[in-house]
Protein backbone atom coordinates (compact mmCIF):
# COMPACT_ATOMS: atom_id res chain seq x y z
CA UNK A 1 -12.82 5.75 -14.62
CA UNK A 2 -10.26 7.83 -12.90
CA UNK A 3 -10.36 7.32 -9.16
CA UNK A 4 -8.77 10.00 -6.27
CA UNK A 5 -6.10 8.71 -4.79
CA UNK A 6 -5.63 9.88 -0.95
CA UNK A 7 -2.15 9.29 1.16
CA UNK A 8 -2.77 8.93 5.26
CA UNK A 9 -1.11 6.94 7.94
CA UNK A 10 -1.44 3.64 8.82
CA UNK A 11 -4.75 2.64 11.06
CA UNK A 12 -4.83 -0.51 13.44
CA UNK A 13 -7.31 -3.08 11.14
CA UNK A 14 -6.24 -2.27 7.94
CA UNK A 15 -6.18 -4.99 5.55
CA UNK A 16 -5.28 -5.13 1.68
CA UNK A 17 -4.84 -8.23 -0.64
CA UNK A 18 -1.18 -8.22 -1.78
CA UNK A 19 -0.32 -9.18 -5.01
CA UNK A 20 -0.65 -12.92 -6.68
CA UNK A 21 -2.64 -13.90 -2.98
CA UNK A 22 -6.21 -15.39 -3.16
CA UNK A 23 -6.89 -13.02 0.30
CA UNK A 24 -6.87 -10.47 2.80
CA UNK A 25 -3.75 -9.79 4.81
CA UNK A 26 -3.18 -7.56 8.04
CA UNK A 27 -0.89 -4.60 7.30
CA UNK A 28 0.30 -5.63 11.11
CA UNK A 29 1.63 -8.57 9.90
CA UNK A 30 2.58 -7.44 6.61
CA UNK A 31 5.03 -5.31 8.94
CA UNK A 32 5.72 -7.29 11.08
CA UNK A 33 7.13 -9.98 8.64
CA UNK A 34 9.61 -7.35 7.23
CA UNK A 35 10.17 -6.35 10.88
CA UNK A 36 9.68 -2.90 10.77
CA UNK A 37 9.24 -0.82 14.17
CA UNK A 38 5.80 0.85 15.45
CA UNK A 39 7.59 4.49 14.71
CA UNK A 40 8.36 2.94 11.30
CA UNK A 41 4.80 1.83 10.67
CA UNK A 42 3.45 5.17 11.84
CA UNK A 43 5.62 7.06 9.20
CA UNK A 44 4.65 5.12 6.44
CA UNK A 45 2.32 6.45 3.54
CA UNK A 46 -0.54 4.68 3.06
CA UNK A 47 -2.68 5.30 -0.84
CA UNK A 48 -5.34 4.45 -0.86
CA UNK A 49 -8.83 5.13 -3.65
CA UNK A 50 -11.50 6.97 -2.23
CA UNK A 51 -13.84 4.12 -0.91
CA UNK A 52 -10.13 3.61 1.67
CA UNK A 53 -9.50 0.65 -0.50
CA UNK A 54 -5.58 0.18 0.29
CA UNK A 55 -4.37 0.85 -3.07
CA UNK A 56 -0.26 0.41 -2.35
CA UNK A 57 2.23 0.85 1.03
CA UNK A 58 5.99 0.84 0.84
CA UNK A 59 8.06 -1.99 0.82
CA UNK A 60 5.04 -4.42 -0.03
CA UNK A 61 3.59 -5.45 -2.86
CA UNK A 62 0.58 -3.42 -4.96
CA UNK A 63 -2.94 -4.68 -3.60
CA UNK A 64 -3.87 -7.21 -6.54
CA UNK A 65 -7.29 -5.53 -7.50
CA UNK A 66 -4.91 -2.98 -8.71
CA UNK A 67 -2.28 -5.07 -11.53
CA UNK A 68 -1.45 -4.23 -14.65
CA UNK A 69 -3.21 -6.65 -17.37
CA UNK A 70 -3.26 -6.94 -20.94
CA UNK A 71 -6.52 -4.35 -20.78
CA UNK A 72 -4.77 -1.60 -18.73
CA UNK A 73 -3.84 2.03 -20.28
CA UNK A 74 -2.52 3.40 -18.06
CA UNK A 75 -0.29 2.80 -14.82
CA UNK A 76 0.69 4.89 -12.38
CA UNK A 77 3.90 3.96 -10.59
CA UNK A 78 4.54 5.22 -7.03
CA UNK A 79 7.87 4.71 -4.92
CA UNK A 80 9.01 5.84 -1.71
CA UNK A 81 12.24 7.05 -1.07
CA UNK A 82 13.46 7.77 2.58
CA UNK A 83 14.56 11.56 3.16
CA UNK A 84 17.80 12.16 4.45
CA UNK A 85 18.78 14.05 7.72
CA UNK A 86 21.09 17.11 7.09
């Protein structure tokens, strides 16, 4: 099944389950471990599958329930590059 991937902004609450871990972890403290700053948070993209499922965010790991196995056929890989002020 092909799911629609969306892109929005980071929402006080969210939670996804970070690669290799067993649960749920805060994106707050997700950032707040790499000490990024509320304006960095905010500009973040967020994907995410249609059901909001947190799917992958920059700098952190993909959500687990989304790894490559030996059954996958496809992969999608998504990175996030900084633009730079002219």
């Amino acid at each position: 099944d092909v799911e629609e991937f969306y892109i929005r902004s980071w929402q006080p609450g969210d939670r996804y389950v970070p690669l290799g871990c067993p649960g749920s972890k805060k994106l707050k403290v997700c950032f707040r471990e790499l000490k990024l700053s509320i304006l960095e948070r905010s500009s973040l993209p967020i994907v995410t599958i249609s059901n909001s499922t947190i799917v992958w965010v920059p700098y952190l790991p993909p959500a687990d329930n989304f790894k490559l196995d030996t059954h996958s056929k496809t992969a999608l890989r998504l990175t996030y590059e900084l633009s730079k002020a002219i």
